[in-house]
PDB file of N, CA and C in Angstrom:
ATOM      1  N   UNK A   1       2.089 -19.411  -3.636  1.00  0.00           N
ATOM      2  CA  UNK A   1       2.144 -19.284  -5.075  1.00  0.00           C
ATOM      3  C   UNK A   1       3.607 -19.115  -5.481  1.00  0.00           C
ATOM      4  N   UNK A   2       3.998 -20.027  -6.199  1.00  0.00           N
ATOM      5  CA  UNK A   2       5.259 -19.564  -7.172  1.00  0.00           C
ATOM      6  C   UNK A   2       5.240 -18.889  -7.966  1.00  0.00           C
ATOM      7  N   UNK A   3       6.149 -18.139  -7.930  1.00  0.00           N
ATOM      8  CA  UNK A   3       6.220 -17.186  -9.183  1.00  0.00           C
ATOM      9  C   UNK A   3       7.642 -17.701 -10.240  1.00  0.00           C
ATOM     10  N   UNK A   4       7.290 -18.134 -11.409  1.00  0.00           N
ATOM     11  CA  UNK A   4       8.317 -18.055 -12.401  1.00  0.00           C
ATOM     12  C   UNK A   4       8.812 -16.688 -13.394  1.00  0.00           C
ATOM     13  N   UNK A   5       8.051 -16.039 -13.218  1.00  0.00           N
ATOM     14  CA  UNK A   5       8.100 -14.749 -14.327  1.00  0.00           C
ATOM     15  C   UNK A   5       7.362 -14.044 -13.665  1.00  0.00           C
ATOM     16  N   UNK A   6       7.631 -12.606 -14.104  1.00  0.00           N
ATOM     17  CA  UNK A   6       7.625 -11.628 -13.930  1.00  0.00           C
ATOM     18  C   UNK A   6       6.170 -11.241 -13.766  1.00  0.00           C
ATOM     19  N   UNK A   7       5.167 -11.448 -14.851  1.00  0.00           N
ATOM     20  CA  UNK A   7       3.787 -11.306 -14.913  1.00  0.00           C
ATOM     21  C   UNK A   7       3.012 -12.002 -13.694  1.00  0.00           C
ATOM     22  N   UNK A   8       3.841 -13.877 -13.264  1.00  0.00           N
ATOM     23  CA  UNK A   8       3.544 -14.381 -12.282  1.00  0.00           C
ATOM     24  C   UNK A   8       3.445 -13.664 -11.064  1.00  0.00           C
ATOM     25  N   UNK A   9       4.780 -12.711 -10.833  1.00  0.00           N
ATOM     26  CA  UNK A   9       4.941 -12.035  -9.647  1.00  0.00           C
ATOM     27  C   UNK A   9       4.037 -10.708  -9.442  1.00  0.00           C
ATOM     28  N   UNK A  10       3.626  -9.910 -10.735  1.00  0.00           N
ATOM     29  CA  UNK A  10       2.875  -8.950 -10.667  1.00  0.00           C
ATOM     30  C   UNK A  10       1.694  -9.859 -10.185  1.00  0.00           C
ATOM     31  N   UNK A  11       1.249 -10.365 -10.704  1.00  0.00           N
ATOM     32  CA  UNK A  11      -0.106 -11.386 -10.382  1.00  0.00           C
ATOM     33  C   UNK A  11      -0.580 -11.423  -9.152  1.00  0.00           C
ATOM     34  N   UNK A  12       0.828 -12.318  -8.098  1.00  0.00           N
ATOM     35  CA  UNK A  12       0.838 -12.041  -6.657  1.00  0.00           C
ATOM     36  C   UNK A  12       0.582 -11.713  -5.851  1.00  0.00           C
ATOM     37  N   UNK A  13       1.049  -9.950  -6.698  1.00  0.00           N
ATOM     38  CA  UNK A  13       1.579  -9.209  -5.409  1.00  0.00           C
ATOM     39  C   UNK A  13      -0.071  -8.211  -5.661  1.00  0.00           C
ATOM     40  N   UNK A  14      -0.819  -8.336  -6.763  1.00  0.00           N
ATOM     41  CA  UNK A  14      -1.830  -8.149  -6.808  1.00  0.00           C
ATOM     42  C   UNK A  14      -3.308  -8.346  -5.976  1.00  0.00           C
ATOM     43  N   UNK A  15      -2.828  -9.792  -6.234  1.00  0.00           N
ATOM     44  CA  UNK A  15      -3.712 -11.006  -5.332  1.00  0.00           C
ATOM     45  C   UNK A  15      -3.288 -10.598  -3.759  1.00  0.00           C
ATOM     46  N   UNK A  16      -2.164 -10.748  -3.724  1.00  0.00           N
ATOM     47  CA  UNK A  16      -2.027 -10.195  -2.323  1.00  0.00           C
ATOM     48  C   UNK A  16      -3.237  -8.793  -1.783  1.00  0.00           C
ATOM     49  N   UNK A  17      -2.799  -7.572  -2.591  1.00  0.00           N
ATOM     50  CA  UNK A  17      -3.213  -6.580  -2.034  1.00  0.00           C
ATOM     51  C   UNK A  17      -4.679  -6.730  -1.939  1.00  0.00           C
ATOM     52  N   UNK A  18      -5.270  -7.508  -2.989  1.00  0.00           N
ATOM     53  CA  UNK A  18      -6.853  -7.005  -2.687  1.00  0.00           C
ATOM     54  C   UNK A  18      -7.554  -7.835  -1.607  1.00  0.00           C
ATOM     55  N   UNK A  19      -6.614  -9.099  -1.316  1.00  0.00           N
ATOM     56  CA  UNK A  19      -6.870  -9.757   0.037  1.00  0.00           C
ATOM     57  C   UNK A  19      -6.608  -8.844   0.746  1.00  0.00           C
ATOM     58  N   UNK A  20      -5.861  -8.313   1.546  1.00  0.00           N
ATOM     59  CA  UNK A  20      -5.260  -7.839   2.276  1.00  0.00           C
ATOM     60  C   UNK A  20      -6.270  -6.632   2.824  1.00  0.00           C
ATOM     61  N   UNK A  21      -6.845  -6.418   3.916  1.00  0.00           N
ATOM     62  CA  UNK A  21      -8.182  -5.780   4.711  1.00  0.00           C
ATOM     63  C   UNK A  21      -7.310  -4.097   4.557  1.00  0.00           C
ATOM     64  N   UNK A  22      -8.121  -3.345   4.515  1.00  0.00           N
ATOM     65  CA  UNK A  22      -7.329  -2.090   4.235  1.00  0.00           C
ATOM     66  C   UNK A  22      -6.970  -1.072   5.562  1.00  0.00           C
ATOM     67  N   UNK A  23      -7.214  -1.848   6.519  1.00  0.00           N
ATOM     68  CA  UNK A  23      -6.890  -1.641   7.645  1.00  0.00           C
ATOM     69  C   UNK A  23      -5.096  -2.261   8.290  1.00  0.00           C
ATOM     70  N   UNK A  24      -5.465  -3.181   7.481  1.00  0.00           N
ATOM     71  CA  UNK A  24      -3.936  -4.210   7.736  1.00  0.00           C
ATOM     72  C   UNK A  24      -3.015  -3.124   6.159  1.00  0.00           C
ATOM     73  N   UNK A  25      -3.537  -3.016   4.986  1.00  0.00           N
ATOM     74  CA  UNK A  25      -2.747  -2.370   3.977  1.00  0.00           C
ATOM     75  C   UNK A  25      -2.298  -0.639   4.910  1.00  0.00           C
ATOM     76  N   UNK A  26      -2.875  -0.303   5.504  1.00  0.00           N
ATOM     77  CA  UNK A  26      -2.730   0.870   6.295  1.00  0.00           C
ATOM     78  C   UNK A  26      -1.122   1.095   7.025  1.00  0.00           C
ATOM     79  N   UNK A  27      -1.564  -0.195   8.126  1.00  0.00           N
ATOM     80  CA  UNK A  27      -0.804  -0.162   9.370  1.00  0.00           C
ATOM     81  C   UNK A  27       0.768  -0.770   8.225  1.00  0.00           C
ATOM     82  N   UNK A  28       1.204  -1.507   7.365  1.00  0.00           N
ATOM     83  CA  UNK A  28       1.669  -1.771   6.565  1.00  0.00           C
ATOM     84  C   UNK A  28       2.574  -0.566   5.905  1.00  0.00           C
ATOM     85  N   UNK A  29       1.697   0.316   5.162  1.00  0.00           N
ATOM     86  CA  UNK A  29       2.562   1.585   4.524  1.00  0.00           C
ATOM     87  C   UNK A  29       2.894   2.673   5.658  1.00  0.00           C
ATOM     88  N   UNK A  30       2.290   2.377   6.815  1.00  0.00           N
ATOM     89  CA  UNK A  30       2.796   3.109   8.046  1.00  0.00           C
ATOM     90  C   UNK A  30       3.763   2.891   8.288  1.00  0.00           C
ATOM     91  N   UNK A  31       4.449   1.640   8.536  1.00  0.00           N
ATOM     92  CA  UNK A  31       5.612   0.869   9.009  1.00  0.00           C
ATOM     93  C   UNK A  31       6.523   1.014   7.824  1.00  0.00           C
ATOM     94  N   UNK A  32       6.225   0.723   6.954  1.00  0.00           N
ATOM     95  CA  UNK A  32       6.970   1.037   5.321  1.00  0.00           C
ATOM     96  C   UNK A  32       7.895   2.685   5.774  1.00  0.00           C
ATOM     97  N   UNK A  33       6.637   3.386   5.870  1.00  0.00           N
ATOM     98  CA  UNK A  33       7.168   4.945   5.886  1.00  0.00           C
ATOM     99  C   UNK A  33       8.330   5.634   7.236  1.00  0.00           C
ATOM    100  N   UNK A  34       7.477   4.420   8.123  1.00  0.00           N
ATOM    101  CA  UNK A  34       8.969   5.038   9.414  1.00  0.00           C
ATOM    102  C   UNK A  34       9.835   4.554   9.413  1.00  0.00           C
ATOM    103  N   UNK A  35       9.949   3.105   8.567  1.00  0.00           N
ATOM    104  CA  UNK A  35      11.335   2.313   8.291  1.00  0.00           C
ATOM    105  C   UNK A  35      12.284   3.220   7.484  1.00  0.00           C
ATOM    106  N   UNK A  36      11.422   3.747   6.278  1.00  0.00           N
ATOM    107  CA  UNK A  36      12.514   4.178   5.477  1.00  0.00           C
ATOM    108  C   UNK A  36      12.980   5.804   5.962  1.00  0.00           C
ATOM    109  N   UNK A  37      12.768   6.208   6.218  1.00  0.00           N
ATOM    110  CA  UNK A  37      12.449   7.501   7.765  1.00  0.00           C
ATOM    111  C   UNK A  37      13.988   7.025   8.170  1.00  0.00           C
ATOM    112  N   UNK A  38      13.693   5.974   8.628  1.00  0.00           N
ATOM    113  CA  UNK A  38      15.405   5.012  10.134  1.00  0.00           C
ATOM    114  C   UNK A  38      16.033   5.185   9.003  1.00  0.00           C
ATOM    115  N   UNK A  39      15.672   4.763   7.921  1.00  0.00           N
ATOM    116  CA  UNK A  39      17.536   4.192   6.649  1.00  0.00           C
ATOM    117  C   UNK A  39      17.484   5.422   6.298  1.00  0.00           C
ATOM    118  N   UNK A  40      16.942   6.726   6.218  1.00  0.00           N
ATOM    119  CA  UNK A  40      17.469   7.559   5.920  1.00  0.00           C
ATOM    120  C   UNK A  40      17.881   8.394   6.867  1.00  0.00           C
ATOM    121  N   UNK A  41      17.810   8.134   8.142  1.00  0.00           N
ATOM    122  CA  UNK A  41      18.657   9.153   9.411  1.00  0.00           C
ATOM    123  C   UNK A  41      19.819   8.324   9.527  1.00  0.00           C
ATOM    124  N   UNK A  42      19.837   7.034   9.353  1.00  0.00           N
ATOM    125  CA  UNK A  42      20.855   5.976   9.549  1.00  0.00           C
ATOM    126  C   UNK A  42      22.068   6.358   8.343  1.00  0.00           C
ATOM    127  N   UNK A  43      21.462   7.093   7.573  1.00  0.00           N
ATOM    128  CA  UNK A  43      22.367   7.249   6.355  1.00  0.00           C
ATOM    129  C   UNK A  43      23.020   6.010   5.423  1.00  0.00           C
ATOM    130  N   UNK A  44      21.615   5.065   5.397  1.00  0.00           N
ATOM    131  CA  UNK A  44      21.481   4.017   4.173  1.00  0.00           C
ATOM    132  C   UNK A  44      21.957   2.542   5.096  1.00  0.00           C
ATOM    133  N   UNK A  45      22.645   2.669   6.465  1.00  0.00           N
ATOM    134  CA  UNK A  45      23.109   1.870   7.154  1.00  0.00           C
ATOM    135  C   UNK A  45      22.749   0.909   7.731  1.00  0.00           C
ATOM    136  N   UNK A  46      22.549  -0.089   7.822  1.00  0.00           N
ATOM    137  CA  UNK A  46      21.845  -1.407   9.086  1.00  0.00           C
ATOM    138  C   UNK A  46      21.242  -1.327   9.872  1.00  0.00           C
ATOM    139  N   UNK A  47      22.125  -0.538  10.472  1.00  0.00           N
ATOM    140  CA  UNK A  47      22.073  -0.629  12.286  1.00  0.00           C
ATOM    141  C   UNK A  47      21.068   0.361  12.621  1.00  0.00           C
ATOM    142  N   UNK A  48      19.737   0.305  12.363  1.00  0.00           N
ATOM    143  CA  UNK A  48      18.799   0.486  12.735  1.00  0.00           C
ATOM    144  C   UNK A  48      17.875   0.191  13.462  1.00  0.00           C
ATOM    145  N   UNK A  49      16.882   0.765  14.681  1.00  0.00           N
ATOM    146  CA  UNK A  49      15.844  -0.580  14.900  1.00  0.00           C
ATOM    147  C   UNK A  49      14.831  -0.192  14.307  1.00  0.00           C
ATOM    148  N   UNK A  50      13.258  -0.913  13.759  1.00  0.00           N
ATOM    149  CA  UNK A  50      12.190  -0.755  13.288  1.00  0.00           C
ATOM    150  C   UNK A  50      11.458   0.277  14.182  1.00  0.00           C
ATOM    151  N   UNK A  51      11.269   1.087  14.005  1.00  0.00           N
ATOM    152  CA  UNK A  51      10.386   2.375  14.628  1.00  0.00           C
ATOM    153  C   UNK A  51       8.996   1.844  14.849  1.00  0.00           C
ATOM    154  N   UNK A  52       8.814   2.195  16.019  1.00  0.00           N
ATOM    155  CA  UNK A  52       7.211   1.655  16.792  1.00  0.00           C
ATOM    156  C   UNK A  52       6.039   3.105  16.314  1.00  0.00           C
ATOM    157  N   UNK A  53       5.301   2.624  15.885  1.00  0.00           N
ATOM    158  CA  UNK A  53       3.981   3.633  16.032  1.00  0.00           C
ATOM    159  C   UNK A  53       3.953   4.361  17.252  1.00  0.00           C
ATOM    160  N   UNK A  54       4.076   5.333  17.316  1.00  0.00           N
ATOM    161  CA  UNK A  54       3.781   6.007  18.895  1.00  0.00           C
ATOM    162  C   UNK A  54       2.546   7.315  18.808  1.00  0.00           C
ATOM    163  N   UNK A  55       2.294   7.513  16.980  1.00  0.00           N
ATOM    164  CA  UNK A  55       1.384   8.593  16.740  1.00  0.00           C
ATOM    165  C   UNK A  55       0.447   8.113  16.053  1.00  0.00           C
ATOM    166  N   UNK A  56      -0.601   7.791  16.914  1.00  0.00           N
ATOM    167  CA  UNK A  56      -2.044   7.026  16.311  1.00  0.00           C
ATOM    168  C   UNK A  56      -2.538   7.755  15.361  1.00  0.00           C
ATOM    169  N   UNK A  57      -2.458   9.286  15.851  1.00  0.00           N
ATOM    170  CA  UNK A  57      -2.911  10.833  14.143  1.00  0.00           C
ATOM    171  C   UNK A  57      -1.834  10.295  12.815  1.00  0.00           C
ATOM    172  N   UNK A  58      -0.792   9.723  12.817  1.00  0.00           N
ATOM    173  CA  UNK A  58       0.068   9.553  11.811  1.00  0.00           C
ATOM    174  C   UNK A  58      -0.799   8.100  10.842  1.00  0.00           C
ATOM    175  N   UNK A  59      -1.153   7.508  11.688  1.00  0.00           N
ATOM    176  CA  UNK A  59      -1.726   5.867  11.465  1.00  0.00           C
ATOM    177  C   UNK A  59      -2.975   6.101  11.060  1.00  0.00           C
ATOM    178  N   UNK A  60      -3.553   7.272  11.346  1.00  0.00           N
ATOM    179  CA  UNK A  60      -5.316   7.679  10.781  1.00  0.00           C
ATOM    180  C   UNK A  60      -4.760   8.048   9.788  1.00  0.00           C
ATOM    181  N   UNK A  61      -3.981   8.940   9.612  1.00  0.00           N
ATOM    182  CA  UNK A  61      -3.769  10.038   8.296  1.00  0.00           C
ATOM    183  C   UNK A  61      -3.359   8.882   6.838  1.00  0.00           C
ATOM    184  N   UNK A  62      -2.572   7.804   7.522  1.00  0.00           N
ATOM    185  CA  UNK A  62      -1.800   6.816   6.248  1.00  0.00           C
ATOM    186  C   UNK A  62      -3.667   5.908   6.146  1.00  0.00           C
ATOM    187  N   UNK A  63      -4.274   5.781   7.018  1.00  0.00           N
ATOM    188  CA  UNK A  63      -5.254   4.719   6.379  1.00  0.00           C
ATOM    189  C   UNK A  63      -6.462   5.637   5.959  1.00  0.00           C
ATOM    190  N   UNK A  64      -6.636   7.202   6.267  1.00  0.00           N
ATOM    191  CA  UNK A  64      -7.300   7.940   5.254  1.00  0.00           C
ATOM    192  C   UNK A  64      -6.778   7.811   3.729  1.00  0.00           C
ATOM    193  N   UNK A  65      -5.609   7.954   3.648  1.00  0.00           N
ATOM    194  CA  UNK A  65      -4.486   8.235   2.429  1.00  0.00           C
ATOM    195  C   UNK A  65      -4.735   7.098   1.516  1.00  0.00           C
ATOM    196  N   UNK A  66      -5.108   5.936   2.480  1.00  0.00           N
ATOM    197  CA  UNK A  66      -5.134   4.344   1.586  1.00  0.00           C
ATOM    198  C   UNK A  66      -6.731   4.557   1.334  1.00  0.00           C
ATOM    199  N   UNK A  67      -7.858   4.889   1.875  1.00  0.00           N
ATOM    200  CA  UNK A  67      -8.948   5.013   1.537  1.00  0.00           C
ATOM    201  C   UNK A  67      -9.361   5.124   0.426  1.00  0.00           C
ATOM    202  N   UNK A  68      -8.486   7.127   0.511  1.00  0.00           N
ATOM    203  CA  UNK A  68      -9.636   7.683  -0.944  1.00  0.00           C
ATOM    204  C   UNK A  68      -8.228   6.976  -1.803  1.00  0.00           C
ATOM    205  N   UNK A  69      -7.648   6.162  -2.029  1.00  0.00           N
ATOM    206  CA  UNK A  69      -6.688   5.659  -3.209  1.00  0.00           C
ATOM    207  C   UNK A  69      -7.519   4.839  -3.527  1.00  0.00           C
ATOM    208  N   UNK A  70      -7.833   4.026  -2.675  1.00  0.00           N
ATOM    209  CA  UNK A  70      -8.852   2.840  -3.296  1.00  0.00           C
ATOM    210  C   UNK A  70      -9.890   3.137  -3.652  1.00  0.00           C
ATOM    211  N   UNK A  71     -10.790   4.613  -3.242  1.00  0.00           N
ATOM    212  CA  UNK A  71     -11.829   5.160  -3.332  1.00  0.00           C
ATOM    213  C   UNK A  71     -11.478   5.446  -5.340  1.00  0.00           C
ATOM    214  N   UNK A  72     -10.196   6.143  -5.458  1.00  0.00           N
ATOM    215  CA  UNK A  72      -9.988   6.536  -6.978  1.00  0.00           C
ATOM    216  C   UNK A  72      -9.679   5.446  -7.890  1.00  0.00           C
ATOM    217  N   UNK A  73      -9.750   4.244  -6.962  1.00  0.00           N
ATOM    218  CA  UNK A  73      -9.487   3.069  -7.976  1.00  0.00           C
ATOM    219  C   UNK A  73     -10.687   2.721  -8.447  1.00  0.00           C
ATOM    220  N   UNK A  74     -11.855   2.810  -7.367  1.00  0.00           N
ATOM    221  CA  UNK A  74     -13.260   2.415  -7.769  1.00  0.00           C
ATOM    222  C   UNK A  74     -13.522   3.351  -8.383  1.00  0.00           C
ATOM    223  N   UNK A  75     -13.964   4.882  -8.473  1.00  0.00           N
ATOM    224  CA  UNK A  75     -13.972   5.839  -9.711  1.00  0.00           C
ATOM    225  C   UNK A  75     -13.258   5.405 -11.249  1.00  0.00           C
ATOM    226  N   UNK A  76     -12.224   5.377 -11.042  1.00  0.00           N
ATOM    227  CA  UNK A  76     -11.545   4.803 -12.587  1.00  0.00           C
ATOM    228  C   UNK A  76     -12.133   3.633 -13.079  1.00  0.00           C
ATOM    229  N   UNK A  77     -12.431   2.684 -12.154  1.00  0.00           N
ATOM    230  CA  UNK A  77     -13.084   0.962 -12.773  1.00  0.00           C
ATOM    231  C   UNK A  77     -14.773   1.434 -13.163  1.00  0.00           C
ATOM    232  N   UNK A  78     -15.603   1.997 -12.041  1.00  0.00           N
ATOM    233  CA  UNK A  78     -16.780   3.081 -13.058  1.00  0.00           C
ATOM    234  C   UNK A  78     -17.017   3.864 -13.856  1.00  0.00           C
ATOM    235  N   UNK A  79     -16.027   4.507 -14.108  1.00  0.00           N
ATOM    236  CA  UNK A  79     -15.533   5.218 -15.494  1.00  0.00           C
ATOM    237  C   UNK A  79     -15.050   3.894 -16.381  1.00  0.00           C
ATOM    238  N   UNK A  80     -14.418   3.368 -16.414  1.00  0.00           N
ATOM    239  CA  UNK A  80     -13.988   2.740 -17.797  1.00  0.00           C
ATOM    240  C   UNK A  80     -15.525   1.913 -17.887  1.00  0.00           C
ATOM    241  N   UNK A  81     -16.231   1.579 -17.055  1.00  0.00           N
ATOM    242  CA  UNK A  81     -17.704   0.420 -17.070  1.00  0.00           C
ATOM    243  C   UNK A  81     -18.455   1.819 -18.140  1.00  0.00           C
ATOM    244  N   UNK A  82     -18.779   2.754 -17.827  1.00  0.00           N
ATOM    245  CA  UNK A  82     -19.423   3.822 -17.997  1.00  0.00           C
ATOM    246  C   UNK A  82     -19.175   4.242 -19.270  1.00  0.00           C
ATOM    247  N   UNK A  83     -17.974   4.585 -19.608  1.00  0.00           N
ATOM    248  CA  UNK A  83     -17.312   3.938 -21.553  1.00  0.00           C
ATOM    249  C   UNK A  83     -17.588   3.341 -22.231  1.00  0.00           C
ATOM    250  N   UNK A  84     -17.612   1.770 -21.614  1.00  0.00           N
ATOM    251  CA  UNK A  84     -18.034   1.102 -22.304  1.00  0.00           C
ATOM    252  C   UNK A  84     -19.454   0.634 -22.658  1.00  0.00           C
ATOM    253  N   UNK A  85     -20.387   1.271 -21.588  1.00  0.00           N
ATOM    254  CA  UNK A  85     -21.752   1.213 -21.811  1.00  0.00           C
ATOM    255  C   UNK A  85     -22.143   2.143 -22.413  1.00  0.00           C
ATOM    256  N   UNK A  86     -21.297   3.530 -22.668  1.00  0.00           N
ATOM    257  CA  UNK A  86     -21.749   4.594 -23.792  1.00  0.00           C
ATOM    258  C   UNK A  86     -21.131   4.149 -25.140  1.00  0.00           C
ATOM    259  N   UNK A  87     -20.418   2.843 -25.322  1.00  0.00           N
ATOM    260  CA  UNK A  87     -19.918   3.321 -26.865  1.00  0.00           C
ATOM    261  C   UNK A  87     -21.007   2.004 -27.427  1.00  0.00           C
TER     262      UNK A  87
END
């Protein structure tokens, strides 16, 4: 998908996530979190390498964390359904 604008790119990166198995969105903000972990012991610097998972309890805890998020996304989308079938 190309994106020309801005709305295009929100669109995307949208489409992306709800493809995206929440097992794979997991292991993802895991890697996100020990990267930025390196650039900040690195002190903002390059010369880093990508940090390997070595704590499987760290990798449960980030794809519990992604769970109930998506769990409060489905609460909020039944609440606003639930609004609109009371007004």
């Amino acid at each position: 998908m190309v994106c020309q604008t801005i709305d295009d790119l929100v669109h995307a990166v949208e489409k992306s996530y709800h493809d995206l198995s929440s097992k794979m969105l997991g292991k993802t903000f895991g890697t996100l979190q020990r990267v930025v972990q390196a650039v900040v012991e690195a002190n903002g610097n390059n010369g880093y390498k990508i940090p390997r998972s070595k704590d499987k309890d760290d990798d449960m805890a980030n794809l519990e964390q992604l769970d109930r998020r998506i769990e409060e996304s489905r609460l909020d989308e039944l609440s606003e359904l639930v609004n609109i079938i009371a007004v």
